[in-house]
N, C-alpha and C. Protein backbone atom coordinates (compact mmCIF):
# COMPACT_ATOMS: atom_id res chain seq x y z
N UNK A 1 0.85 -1.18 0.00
CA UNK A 1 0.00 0.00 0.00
C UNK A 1 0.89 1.24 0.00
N UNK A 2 0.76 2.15 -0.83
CA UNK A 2 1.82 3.54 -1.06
C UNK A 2 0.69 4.41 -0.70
N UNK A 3 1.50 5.21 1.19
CA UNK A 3 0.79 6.32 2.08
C UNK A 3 2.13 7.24 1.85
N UNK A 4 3.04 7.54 1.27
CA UNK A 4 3.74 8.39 0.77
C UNK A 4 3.15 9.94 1.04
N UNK A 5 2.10 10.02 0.41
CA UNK A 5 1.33 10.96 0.22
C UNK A 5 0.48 11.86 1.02
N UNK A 6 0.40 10.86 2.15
CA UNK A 6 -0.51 11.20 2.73
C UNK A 6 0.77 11.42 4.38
N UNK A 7 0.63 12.66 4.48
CA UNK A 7 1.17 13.61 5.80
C UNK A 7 0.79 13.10 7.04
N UNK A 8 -0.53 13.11 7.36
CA UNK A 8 -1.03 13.01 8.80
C UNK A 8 -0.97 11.20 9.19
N UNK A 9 -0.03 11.77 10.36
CA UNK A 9 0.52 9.97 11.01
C UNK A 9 -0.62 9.55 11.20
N UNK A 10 -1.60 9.65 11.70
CA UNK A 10 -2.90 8.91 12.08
C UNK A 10 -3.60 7.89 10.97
N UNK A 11 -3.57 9.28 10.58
CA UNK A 11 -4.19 8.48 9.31
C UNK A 11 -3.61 7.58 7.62
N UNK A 12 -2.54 8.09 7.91
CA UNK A 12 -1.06 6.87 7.48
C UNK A 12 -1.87 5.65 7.53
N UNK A 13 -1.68 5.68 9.38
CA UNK A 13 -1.69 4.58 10.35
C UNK A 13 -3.14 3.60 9.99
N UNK A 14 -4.22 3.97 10.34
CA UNK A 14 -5.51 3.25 10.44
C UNK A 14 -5.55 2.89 8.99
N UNK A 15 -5.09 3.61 7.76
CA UNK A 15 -5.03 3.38 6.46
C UNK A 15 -4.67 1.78 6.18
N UNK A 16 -3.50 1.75 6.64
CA UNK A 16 -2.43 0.27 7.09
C UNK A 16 -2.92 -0.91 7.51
N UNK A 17 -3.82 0.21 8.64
CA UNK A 17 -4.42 -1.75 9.46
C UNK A 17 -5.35 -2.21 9.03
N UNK A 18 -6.14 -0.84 7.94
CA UNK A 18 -6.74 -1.15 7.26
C UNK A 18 -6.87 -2.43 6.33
N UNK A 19 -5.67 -2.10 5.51
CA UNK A 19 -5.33 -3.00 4.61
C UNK A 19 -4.34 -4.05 5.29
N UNK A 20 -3.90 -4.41 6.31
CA UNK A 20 -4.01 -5.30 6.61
C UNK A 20 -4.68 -6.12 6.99
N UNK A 21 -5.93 -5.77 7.72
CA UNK A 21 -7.49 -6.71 8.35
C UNK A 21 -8.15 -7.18 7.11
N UNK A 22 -8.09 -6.83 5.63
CA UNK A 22 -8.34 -7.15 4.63
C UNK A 22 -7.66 -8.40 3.79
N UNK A 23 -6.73 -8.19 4.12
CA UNK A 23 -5.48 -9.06 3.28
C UNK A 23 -5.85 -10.55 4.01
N UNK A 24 -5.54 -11.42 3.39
CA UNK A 24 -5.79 -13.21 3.59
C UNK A 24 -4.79 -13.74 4.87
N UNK A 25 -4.75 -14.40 5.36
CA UNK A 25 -3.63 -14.81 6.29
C UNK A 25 -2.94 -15.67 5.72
N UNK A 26 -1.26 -15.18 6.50
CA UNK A 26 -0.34 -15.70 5.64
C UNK A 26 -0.42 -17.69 5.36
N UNK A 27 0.08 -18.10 4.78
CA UNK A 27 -0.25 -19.64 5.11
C UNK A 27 1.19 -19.94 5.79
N UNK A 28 1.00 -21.57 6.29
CA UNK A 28 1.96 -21.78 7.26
C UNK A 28 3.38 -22.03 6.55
N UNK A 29 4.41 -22.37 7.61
CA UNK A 29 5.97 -22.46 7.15
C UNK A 29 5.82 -23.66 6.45
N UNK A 30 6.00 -24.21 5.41
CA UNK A 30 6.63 -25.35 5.25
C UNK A 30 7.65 -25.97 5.80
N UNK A 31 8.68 -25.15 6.08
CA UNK A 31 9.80 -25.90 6.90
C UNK A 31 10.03 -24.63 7.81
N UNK A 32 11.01 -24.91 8.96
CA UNK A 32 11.44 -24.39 10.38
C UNK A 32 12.04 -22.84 9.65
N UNK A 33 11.49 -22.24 10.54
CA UNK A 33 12.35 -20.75 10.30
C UNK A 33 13.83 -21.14 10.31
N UNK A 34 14.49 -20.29 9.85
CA UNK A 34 16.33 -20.44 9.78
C UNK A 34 17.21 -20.99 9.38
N UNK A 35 16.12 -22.19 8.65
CA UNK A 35 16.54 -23.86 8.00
C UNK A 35 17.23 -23.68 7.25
N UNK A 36 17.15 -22.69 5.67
CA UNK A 36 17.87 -22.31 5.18
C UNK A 36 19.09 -21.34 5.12
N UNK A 37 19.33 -20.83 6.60
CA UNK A 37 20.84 -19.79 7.19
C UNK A 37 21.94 -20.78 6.79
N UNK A 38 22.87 -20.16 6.34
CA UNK A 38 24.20 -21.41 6.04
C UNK A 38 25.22 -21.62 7.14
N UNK A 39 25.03 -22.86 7.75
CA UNK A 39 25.49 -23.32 8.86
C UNK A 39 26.90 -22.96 9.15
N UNK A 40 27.20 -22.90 10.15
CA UNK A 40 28.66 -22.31 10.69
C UNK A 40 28.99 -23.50 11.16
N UNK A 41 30.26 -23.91 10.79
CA UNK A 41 31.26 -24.96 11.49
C UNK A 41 32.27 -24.64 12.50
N UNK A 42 31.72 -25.58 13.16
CA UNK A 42 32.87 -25.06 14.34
C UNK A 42 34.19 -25.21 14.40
N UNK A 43 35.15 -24.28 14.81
CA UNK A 43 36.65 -24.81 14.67
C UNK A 43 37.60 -25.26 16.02
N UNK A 44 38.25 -25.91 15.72
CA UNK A 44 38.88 -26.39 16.37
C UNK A 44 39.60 -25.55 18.02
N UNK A 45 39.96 -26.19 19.07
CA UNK A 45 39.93 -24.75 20.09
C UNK A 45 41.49 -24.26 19.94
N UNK A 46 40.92 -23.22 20.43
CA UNK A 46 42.68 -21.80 20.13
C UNK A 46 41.69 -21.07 18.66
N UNK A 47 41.43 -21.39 18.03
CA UNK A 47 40.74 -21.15 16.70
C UNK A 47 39.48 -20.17 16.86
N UNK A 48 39.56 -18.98 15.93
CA UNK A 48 38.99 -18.01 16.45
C UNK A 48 37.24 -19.10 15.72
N UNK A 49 35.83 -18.52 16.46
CA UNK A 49 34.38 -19.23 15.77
C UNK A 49 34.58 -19.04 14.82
N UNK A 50 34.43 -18.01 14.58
CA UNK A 50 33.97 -17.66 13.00
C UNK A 50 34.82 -17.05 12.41
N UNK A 51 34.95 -17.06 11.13
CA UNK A 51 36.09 -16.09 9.96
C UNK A 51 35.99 -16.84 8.84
């Protein structure tokens, strides 16, 4: 939704939740949040975590 235009925070605002109380709900995860972050290996000790 583009409120660009429109100055007064209020009404920005209710504009928004507007169109959000409208909009469908999202559907669910297929898989686990974070699943796809690329895993960090751990190193060996004296060895800084990460680099």
């Amino acid at each position: 939704m583009d409120t660009r235009k429109i100055k007064d925070r209020a009404e920005r605002k209710r504009l928004k939740r507007e169109a959000r109380k409208k909009r469908p709900p999202k559907p669910k995860r297929t898989d686990p949040r974070g699943s796809h972050k690329p895993k960090v290996k751990k190193r060996g000790p004296g060895a800084p975590p990460r680099r």
